[in-house]
C-alpha atoms as a PDB file:
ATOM      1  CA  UNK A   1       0.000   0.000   0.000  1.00  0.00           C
ATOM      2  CA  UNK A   2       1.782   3.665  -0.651  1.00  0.00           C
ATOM      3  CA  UNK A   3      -1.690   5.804  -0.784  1.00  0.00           C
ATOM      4  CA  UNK A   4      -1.502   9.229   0.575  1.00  0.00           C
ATOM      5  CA  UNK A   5      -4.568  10.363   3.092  1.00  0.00           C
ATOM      6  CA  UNK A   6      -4.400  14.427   3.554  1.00  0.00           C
ATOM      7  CA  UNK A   7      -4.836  16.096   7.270  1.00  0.00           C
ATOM      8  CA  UNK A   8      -5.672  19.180   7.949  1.00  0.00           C
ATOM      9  CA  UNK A   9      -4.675  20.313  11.424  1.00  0.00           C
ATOM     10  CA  UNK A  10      -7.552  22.615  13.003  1.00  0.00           C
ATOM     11  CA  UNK A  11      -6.206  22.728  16.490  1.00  0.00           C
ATOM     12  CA  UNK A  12      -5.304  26.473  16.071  1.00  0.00           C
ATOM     13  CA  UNK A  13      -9.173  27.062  15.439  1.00  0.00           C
ATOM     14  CA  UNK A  14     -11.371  24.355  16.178  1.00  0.00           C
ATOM     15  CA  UNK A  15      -9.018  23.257  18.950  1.00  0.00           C
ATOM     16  CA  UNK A  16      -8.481  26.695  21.236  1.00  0.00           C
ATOM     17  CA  UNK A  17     -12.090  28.019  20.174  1.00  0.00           C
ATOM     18  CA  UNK A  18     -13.422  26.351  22.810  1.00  0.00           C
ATOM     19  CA  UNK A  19     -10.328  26.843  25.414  1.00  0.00           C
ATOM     20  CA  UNK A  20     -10.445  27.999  28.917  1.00  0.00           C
ATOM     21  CA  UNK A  21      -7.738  30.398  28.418  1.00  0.00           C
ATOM     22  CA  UNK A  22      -7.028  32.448  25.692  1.00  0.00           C
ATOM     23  CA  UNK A  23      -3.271  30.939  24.303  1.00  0.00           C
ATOM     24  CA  UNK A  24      -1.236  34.279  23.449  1.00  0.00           C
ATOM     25  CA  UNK A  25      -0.452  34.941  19.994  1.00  0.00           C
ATOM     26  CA  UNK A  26       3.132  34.443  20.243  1.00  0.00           C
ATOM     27  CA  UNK A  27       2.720  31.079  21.447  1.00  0.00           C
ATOM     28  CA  UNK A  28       0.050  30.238  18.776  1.00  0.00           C
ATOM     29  CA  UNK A  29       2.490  31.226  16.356  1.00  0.00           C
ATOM     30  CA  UNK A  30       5.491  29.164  17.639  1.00  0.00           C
ATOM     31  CA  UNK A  31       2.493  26.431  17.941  1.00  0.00           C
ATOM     32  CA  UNK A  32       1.769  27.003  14.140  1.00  0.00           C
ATOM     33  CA  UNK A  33       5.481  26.162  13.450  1.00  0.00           C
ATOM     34  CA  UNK A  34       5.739  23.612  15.234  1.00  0.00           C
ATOM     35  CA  UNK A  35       2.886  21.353  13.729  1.00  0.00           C
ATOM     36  CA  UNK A  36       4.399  22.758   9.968  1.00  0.00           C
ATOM     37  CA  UNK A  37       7.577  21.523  11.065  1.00  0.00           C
ATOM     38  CA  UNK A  38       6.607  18.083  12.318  1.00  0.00           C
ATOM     39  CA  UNK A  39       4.981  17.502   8.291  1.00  0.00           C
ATOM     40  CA  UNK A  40       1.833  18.699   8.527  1.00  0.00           C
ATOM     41  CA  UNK A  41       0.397  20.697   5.262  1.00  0.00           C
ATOM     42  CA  UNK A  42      -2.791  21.817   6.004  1.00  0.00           C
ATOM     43  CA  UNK A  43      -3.519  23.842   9.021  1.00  0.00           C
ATOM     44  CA  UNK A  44      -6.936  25.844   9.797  1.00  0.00           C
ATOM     45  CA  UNK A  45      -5.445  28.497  11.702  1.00  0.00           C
ATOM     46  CA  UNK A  46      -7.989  30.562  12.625  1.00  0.00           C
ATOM     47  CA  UNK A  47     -11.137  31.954  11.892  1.00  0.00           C
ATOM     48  CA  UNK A  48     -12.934  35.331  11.273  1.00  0.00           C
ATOM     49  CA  UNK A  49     -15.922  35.368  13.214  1.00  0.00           C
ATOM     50  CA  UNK A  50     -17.384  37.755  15.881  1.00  0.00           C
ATOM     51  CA  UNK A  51     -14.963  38.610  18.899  1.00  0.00           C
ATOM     52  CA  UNK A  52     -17.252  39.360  21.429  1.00  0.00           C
ATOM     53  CA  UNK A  53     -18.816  35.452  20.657  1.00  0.00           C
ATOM     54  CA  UNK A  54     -15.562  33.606  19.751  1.00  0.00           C
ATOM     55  CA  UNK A  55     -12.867  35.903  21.315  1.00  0.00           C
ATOM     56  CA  UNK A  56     -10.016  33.119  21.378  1.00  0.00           C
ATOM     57  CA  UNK A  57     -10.006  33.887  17.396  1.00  0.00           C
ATOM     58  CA  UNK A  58      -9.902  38.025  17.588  1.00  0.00           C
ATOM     59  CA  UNK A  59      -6.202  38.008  16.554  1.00  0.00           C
ATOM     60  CA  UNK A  60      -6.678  35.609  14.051  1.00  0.00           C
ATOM     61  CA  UNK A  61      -6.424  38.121  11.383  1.00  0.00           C
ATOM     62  CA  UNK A  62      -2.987  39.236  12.907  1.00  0.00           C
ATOM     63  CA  UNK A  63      -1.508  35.735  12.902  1.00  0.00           C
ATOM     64  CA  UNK A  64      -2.647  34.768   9.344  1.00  0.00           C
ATOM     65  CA  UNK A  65      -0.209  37.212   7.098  1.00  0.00           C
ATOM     66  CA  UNK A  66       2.970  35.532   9.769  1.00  0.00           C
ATOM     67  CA  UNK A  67       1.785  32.172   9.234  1.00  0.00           C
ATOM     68  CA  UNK A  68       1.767  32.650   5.491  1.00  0.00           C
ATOM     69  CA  UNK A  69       5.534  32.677   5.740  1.00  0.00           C
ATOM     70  CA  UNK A  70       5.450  28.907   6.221  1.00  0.00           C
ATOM     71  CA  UNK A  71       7.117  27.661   3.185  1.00  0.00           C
ATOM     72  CA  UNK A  72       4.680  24.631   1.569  1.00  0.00           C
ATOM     73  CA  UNK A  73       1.875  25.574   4.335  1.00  0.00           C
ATOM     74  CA  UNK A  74      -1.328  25.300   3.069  1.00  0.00           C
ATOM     75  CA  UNK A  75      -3.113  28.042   5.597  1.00  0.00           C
ATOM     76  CA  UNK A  76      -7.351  27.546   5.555  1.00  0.00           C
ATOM     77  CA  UNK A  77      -9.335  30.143   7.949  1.00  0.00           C
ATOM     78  CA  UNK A  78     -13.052  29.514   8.471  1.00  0.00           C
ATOM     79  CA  UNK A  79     -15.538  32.003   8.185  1.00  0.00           C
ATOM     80  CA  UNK A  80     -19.369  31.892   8.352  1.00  0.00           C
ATOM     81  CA  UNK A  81     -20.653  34.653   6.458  1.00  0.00           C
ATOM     82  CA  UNK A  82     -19.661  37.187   3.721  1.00  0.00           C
ATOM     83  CA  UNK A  83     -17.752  39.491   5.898  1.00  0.00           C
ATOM     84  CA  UNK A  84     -15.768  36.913   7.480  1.00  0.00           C
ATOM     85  CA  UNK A  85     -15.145  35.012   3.762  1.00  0.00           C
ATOM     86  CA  UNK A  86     -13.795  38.965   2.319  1.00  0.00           C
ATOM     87  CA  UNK A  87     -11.836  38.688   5.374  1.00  0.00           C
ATOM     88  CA  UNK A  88      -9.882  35.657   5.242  1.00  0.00           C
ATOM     89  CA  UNK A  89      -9.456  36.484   1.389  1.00  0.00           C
ATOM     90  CA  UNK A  90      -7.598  40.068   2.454  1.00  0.00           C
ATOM     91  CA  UNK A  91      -6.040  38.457   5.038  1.00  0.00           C
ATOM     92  CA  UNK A  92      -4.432  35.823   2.198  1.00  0.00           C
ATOM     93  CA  UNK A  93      -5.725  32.409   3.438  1.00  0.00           C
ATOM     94  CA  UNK A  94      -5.413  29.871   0.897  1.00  0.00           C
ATOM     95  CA  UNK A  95      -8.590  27.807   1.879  1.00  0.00           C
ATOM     96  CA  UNK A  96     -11.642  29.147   2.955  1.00  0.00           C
ATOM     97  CA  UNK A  97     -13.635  26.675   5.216  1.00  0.00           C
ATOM     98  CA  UNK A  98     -17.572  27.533   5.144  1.00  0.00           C
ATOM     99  CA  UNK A  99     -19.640  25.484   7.609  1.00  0.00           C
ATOM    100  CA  UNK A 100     -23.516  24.804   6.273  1.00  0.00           C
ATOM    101  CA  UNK A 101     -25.818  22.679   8.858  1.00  0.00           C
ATOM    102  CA  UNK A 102     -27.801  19.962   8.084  1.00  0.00           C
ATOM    103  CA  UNK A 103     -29.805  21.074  11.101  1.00  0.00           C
ATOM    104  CA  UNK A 104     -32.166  23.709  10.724  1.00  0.00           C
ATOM    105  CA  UNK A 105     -31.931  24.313  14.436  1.00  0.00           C
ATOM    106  CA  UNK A 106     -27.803  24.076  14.912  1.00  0.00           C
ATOM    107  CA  UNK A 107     -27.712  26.343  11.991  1.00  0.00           C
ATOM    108  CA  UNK A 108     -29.965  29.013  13.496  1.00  0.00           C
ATOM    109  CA  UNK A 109     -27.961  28.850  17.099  1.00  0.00           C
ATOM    110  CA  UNK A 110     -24.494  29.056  14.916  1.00  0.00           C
ATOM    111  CA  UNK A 111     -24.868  31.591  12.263  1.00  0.00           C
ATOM    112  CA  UNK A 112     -27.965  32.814  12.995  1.00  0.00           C
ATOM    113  CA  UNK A 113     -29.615  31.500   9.653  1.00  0.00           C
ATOM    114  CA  UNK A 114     -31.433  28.730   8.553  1.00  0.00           C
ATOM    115  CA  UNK A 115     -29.478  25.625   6.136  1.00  0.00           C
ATOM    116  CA  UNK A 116     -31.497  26.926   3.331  1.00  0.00           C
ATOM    117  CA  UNK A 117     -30.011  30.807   3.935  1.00  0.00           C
ATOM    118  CA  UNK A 118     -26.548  29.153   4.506  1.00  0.00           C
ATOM    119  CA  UNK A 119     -26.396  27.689   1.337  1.00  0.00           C
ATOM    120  CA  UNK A 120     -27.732  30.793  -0.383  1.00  0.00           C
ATOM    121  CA  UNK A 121     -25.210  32.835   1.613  1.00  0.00           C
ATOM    122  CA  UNK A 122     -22.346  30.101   0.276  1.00  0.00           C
ATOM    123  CA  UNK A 123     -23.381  30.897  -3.069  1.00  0.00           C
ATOM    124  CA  UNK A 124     -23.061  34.295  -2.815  1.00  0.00           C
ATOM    125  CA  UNK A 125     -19.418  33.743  -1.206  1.00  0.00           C
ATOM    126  CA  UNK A 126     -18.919  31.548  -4.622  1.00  0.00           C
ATOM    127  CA  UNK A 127     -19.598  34.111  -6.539  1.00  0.00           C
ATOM    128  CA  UNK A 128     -17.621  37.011  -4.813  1.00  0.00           C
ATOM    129  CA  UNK A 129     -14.085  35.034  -4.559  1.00  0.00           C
ATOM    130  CA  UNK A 130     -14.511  33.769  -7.992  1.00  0.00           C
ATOM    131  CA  UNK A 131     -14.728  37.300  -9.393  1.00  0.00           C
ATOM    132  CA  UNK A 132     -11.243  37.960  -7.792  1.00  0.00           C
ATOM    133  CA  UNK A 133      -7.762  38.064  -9.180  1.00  0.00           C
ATOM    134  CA  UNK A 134      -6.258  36.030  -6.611  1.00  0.00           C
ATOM    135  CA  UNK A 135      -7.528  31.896  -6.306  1.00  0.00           C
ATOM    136  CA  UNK A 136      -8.725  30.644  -3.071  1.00  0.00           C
ATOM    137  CA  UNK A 137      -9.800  27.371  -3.138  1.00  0.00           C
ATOM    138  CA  UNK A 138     -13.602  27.307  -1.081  1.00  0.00           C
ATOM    139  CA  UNK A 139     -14.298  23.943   1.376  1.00  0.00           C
ATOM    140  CA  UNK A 140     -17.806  23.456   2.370  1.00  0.00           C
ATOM    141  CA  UNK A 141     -18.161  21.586   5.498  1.00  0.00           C
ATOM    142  CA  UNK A 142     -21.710  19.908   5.972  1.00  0.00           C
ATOM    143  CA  UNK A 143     -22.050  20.083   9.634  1.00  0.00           C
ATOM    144  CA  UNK A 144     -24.300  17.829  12.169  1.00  0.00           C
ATOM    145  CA  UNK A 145     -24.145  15.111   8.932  1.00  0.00           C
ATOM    146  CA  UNK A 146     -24.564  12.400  11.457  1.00  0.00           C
ATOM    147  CA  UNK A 147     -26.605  13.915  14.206  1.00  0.00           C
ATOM    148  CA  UNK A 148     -27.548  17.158  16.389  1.00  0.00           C
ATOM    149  CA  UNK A 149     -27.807  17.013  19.865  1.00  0.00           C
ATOM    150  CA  UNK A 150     -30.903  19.658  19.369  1.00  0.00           C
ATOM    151  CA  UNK A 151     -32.625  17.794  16.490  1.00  0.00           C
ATOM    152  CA  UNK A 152     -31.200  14.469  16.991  1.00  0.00           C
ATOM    153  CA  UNK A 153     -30.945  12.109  14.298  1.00  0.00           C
ATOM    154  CA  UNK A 154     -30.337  13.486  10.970  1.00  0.00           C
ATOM    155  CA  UNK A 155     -32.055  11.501   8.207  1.00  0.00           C
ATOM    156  CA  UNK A 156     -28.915  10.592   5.215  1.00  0.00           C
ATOM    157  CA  UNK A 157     -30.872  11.749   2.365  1.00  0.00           C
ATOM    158  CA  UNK A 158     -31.252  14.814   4.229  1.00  0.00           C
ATOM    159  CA  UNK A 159     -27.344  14.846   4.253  1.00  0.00           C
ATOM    160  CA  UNK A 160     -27.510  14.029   0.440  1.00  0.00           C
ATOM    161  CA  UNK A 161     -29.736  16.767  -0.383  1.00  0.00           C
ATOM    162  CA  UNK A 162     -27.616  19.515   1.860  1.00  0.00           C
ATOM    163  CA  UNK A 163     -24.435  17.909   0.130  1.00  0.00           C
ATOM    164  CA  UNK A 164     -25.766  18.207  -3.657  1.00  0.00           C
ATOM    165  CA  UNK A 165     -27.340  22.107  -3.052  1.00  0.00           C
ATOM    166  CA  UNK A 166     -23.761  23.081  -1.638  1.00  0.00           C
ATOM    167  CA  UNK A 167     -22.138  21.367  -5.039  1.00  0.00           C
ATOM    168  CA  UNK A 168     -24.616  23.162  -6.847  1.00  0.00           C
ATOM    169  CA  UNK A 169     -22.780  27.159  -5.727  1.00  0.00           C
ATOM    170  CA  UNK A 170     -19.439  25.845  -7.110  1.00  0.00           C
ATOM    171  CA  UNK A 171     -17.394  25.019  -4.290  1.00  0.00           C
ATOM    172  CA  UNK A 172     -14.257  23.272  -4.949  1.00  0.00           C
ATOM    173  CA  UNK A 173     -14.560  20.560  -1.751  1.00  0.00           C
ATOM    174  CA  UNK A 174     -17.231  19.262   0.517  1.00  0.00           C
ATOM    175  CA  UNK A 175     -16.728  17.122   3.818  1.00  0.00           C
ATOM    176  CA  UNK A 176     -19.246  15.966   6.287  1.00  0.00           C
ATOM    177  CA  UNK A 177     -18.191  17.081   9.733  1.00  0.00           C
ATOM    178  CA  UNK A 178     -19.386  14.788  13.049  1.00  0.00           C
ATOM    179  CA  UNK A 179     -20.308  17.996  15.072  1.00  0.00           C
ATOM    180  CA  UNK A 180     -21.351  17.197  17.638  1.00  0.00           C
ATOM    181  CA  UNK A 181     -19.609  13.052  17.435  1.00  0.00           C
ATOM    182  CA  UNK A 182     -22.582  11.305  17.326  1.00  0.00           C
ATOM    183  CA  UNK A 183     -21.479   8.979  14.333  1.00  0.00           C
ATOM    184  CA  UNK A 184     -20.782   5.370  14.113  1.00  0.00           C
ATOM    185  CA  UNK A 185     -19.118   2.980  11.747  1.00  0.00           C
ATOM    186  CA  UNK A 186     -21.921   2.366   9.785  1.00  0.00           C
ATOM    187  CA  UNK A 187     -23.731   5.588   9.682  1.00  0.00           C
ATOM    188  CA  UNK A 188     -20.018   6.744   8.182  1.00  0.00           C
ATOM    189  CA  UNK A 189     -20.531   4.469   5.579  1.00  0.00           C
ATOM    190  CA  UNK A 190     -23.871   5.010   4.752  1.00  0.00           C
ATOM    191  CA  UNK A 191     -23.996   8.646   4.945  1.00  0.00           C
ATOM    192  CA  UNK A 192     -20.578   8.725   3.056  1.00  0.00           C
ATOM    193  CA  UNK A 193     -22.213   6.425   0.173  1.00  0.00           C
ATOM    194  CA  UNK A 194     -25.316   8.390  -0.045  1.00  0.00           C
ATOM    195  CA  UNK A 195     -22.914  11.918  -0.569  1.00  0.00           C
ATOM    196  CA  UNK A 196     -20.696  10.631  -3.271  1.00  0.00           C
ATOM    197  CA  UNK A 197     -23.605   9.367  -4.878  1.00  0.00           C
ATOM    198  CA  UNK A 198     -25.247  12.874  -5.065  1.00  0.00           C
ATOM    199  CA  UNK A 199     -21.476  15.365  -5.252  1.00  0.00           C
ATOM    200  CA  UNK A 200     -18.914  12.426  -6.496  1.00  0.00           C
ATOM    201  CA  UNK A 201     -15.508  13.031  -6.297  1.00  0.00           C
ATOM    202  CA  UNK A 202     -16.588  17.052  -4.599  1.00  0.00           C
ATOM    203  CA  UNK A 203     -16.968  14.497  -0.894  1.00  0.00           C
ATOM    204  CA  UNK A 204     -13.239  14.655   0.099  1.00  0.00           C
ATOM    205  CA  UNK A 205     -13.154  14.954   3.578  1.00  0.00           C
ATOM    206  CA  UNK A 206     -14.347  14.260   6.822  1.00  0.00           C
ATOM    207  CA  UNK A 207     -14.769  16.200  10.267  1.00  0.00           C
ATOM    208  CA  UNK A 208     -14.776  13.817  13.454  1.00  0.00           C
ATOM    209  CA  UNK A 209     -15.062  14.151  16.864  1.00  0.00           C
ATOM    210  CA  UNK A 210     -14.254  11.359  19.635  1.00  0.00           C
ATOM    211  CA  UNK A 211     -17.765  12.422  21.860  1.00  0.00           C
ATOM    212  CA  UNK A 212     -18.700   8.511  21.654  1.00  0.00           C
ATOM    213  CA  UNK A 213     -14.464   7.269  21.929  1.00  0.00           C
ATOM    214  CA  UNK A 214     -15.455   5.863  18.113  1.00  0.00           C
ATOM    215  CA  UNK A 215     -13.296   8.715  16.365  1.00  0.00           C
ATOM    216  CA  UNK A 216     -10.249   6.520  14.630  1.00  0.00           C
ATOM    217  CA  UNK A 217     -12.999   3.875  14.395  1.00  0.00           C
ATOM    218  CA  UNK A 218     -15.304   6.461  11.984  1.00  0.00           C
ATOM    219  CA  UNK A 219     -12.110   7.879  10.332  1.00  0.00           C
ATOM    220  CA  UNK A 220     -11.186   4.064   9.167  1.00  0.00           C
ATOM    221  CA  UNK A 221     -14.712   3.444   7.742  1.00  0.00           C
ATOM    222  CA  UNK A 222     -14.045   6.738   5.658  1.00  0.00           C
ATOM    223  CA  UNK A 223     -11.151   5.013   4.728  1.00  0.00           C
ATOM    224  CA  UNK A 224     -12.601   2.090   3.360  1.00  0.00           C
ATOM    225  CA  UNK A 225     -14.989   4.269   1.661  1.00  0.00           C
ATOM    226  CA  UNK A 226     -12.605   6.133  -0.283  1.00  0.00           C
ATOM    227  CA  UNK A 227     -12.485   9.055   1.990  1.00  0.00           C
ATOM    228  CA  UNK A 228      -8.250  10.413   1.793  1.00  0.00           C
ATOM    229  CA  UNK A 229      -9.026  13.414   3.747  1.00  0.00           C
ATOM    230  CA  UNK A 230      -9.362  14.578   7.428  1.00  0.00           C
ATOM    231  CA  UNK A 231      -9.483  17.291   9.986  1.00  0.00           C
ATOM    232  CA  UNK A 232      -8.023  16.690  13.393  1.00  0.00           C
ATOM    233  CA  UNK A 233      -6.457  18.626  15.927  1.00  0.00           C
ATOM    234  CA  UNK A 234      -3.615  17.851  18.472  1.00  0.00           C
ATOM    235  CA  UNK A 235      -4.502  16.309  21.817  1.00  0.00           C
ATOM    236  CA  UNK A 236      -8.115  15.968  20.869  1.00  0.00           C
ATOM    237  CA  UNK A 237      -8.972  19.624  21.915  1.00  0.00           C
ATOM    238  CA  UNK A 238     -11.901  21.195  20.464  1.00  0.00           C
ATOM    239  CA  UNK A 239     -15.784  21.651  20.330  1.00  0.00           C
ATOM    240  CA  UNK A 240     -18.782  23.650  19.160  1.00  0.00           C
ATOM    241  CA  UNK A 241     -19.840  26.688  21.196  1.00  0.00           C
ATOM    242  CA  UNK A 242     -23.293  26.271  19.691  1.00  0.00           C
ATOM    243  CA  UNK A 243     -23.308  22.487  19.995  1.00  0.00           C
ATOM    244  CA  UNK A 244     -24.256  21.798  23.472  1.00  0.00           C
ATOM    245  CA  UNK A 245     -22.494  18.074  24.154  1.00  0.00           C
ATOM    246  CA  UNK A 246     -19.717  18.383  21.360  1.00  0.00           C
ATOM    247  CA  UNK A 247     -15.904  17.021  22.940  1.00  0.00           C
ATOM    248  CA  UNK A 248     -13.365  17.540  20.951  1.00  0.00           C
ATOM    249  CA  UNK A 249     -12.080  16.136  17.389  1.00  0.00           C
ATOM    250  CA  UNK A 250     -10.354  13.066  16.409  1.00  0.00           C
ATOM    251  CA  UNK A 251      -6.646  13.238  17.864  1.00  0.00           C
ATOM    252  CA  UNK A 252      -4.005  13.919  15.148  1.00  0.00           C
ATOM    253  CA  UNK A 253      -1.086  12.385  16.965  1.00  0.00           C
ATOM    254  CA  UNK A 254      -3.597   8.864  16.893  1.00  0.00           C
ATOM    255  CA  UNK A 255      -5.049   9.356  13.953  1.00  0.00           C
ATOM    256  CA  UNK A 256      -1.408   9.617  12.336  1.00  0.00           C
ATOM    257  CA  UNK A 257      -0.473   6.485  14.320  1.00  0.00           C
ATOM    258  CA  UNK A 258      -2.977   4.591  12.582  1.00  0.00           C
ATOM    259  CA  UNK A 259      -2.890   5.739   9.269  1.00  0.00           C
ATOM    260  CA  UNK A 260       1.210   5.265   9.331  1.00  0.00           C
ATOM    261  CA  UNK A 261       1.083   1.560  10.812  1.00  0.00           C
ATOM    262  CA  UNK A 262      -1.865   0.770   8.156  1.00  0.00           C
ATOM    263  CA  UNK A 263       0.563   1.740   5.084  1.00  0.00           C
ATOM    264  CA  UNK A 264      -0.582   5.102   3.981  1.00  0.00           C
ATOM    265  CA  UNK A 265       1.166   8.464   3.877  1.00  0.00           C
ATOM    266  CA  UNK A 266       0.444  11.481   6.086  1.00  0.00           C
ATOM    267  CA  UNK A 267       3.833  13.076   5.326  1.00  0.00           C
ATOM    268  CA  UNK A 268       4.078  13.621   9.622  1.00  0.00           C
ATOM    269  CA  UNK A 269       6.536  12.916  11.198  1.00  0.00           C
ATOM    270  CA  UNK A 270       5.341  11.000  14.451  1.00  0.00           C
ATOM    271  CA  UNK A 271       8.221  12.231  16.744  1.00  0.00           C
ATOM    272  CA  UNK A 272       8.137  15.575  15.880  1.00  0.00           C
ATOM    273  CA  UNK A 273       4.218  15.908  16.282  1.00  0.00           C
ATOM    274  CA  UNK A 274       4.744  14.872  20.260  1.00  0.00           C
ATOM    275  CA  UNK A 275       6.889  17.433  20.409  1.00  0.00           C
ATOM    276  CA  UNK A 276       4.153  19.953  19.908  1.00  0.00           C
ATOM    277  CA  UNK A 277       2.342  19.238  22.487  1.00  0.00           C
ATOM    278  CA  UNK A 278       4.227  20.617  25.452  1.00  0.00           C
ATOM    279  CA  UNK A 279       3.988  24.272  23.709  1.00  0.00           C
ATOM    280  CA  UNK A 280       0.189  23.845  23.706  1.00  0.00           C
ATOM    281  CA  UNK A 281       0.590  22.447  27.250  1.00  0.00           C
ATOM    282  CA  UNK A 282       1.925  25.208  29.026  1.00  0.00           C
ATOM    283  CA  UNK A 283      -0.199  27.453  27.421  1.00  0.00           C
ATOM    284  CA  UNK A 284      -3.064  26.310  28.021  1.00  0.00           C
ATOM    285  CA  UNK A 285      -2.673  24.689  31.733  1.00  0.00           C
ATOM    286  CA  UNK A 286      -6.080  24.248  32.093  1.00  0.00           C
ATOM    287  CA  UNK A 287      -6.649  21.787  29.217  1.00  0.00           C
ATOM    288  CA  UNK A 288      -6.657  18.243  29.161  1.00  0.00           C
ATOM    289  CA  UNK A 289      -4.866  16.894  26.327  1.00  0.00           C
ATOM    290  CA  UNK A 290      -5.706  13.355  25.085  1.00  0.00           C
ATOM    291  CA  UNK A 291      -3.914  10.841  23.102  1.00  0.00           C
ATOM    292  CA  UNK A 292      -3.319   6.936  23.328  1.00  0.00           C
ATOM    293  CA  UNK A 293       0.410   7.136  21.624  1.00  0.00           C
ATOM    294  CA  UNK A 294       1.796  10.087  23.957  1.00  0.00           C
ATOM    295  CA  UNK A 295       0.316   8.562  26.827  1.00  0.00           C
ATOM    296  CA  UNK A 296       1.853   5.242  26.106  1.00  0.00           C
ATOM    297  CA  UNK A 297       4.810   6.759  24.023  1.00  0.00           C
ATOM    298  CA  UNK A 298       5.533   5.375  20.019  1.00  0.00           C
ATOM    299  CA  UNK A 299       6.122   1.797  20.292  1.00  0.00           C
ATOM    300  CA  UNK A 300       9.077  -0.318  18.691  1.00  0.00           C
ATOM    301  CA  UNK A 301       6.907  -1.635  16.165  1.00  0.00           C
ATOM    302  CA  UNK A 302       5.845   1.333  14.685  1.00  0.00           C
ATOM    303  CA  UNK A 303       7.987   1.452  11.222  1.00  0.00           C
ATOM    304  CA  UNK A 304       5.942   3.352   9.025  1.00  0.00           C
ATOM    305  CA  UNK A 305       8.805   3.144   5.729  1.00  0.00           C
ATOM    306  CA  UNK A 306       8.201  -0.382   5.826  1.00  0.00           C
ATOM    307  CA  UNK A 307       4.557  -0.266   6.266  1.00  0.00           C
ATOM    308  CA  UNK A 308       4.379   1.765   3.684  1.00  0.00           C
ATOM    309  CA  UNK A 309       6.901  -0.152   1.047  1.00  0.00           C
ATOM    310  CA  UNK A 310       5.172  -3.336   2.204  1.00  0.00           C
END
């Protein structure tokens, strides 16, 4: 096996938007560096929302033009609305992230706008970055695609339908985010099935979260539906502010544990991501961080050249 599977690291957002303490923006920056340098390629580093509702991302317009210095770094910021998306696009993000809830309900308490609105609003973001000089490439993430913990379960053709009207504005990607980590194996699979059926080859990612401890265990059914792409964030921090119930994501230092030992290529270097953590540690004192391989530390079996050539 020698397939690559893409991670985007969304500690610096998802991960500290939900943080006791507000990490200072020196040591998010040093944090930043420290994930590129350990091999990571993707990192959501921020987000431009309100400040008064998510104030752990009020400098995140300040960090994005340093982080952009990051030779290879593929820098995404998420945004929820016009504003935010002309924003992150001044600002010089790459990616823009744009979350759109299956939830009628989540989507009112998040953005203050029904899924209907949010996909009319996406459209009009379509249409605004398109008509600029510079490219951006635009990721829509379908959010509470396998359950809200105000609506509860979310019918999958529901998921299909949200899926195909967000292909329809013209964005470039689409991934179904866990919100709230209600999934299991075979939801994964079935709502994963049902989306490429309706978008294709537009379904390229997925969001977890470990609320349920089945994180890895959702991330390998995407696997073995064809799914090469996921967001995680380092020692499992992270969580919805409008998602009452929502822990935090999949673990990246786990998740890269996995995918190495299984044979496929993250490009992260296991050693070096470890390292990372004691930065975000002291930091953030108050946090708990989780993670099976740094509690346990990388084992003398783990030889992920020879997984891979094998």
């Amino acid at each position: 096996m020698n397939q690559e599977v893409r991670l985007c690291e969304v500690g610096p957002r998802d991960g500290l938007q939900m943080a006791k303490g507000m990490m200072p923006g020196a040591d998010k920056l040093r944090w930043i560096r420290q994930l590129a340098d350990s091999g990571l390629r993707e990192i959501e580093v921020g987000s431009f929302v309100s400040p008064r509702l998510v104030p752990q991302m009020a400098d995140t317009g300040s960090i994005l033009p340093e982080v952009l210095k990051i030779d290879g770094l593929t820098v995404c910021a998420l945004a929820c609305n016009l504003k935010g998306a002309i924003a992150a696009y001044e600002a010089g993000a790459h990616v823009l992230s744009f979350p759109i809830s299956v939830s009628d309900t989540h989507s009112h308490a998040n953005v203050g706008k029904g899924t209907d609105a949010q996909v009319e609003m996406m459209a009009s973001i379509v249409d605004w970055l398109r008509a600029q000089p510079r490219r951006m490439r635009i990721d829509a993430a379908v959010a509470t695609a396998f359950g809200c913990s105000m609506e509860g379960a979310v019918p999958v053709r529901r998921v299909a339908q949200v899926a195909a009207a967000v292909a329809r504005t013209g964005v470039d990607e689409i991934a179904l985010a866990d919100t709230v980590g209600y999934a299991h194996p075979a939801l994964v699979r079935e709502a994963v099935r049902a989306t490429q059926d309706a978008v294709g080859g537009q379904l390229t990612k997925l969001h977890l979260h470990d609320t349920m401890g089945l994180g890895l265990a959702n991330a390998l059914a995407g696997l073995d539906e064809g799914i090469r792409g996921f967001d995680s964030c380092l020692g499992g921090l992270g969580g919805c502010p409008f998602a009452p119930g929502a822990s935090g994501n999949i673990v990246t230092e786990d998740l890269v544990f996995m995918l190495e030992s299984m044979g496929y290529r993250t490009g992260v270097d296991l050693s070096r991501l470890l390292a990372a953590r004691a930065l975000l540690a002291n930091a953030l004192p108050g946090e708990r961080l989780r993670s099976g391989v740094a509690a346990a530390g990388i084992p003398r079996t783990f030889h992920p050249e020879a997984q891979a050539a094998g």
